[in-house]
Protein backbone atom coordinates (compact mmCIF):
# COMPACT_ATOMS: atom_id res chain seq x y z
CA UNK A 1 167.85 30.55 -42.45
CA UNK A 2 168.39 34.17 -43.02
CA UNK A 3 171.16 35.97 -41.41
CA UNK A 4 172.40 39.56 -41.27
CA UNK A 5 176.11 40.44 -40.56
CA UNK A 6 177.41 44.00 -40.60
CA UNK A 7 179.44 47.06 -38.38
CA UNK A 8 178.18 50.57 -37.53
CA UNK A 9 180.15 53.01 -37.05
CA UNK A 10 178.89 55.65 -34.61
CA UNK A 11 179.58 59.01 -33.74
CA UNK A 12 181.67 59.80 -30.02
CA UNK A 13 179.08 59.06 -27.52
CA UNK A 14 176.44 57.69 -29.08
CA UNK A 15 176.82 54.43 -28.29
CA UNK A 16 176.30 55.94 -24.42
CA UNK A 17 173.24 58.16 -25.40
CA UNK A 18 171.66 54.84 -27.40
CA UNK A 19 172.75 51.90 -25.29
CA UNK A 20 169.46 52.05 -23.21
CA UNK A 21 167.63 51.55 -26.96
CA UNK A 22 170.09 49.29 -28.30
CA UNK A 23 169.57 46.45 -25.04
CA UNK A 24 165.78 46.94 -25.33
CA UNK A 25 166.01 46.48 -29.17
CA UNK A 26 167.96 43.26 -28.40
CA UNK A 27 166.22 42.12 -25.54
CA UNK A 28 162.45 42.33 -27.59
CA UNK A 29 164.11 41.08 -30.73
CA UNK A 30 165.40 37.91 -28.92
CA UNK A 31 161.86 36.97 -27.79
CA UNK A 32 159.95 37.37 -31.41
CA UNK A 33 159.08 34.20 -32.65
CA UNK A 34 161.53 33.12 -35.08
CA UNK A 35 164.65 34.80 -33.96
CA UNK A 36 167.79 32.68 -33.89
CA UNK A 37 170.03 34.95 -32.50
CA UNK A 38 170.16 38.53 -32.02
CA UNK A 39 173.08 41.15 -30.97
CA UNK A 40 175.49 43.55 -30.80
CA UNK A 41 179.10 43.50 -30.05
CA UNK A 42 181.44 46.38 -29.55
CA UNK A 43 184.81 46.32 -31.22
CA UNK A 44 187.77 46.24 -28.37
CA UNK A 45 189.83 48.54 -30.79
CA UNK A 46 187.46 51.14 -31.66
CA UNK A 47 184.95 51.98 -28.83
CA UNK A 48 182.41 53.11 -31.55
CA UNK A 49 182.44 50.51 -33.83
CA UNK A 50 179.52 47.95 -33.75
CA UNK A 51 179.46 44.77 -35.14
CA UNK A 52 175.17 42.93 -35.14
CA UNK A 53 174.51 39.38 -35.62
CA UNK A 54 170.86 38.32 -36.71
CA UNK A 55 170.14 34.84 -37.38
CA UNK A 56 166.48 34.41 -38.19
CA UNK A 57 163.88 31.34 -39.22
CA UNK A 58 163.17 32.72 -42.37
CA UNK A 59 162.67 35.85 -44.58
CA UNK A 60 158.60 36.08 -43.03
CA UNK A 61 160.38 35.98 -39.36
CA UNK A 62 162.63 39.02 -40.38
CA UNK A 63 160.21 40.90 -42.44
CA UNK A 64 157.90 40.65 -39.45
CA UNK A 65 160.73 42.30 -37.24
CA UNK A 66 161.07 44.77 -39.73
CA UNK A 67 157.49 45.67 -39.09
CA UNK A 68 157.64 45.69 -35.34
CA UNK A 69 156.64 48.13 -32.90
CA UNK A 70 160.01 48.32 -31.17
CA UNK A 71 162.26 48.35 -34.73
CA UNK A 72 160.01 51.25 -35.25
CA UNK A 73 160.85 52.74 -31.76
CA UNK A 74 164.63 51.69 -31.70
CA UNK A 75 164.88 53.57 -35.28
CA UNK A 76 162.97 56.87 -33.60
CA UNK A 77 165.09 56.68 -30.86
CA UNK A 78 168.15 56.41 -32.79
CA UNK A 79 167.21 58.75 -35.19
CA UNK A 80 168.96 61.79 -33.38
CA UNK A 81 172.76 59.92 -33.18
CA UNK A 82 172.00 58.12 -36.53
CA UNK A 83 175.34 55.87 -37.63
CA UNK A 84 178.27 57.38 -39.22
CA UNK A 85 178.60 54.49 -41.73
CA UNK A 86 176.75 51.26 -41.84
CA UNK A 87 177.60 48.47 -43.59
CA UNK A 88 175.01 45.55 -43.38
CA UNK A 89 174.52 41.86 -45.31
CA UNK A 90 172.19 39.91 -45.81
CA UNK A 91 172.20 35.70 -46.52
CA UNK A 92 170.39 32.64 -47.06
CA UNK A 93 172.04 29.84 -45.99
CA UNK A 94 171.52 26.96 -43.51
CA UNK A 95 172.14 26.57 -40.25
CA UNK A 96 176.06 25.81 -40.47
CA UNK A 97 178.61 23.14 -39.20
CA UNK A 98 180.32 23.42 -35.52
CA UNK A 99 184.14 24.75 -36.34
CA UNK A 100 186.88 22.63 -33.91
């Protein structure tokens, strides 16, 4: 299983001017074949901090979302209100043990 863990910061207000790209960036990532999980959180402290969770299949599952029409979109539509700081990483592991 690959997964992808990270925060972006983002300028005032862009989180407002992108959230229409962000949900449909999550919304078609969730339904490509070999997504796990998929998402963004906002931090409760800092309105324009995001933190993204990606769990995929494997490393053909993500490069193929890399490739997609709608990464492509979600990165021209972003590309105005880019992130102040983004801090992203990537592992291999496996699929985890339940916690509690």
């Amino acid at each position: 299983m690959i997964q992808i863990n990270g925060t972006l910061k983002l300028a005032p207000d862009t989180l407002s001017k992108g959230r229409e790209a962000i949900v449909a960036m999550v919304r078609a990532s969730r339904a490509e074949d070999g997504c796990l999980e998929y998402g963004f959180a906002q931090d409760l402290t800092d309105p324009d901090v995001l933190y993204l969770v990606e769990r995929w299949r494997d490393r053909a599952a993500l490069d193929a979302h890399s490739k997609s029409p709608h990464m492509a979109e979600f990165k021209r539509a972003m590309a105005a209100n880019p992130a102040m700081e983004r801090d992203l990483r990537i592992f291999e592991t496996d699929d985890g043990l339940p916690l509690g």
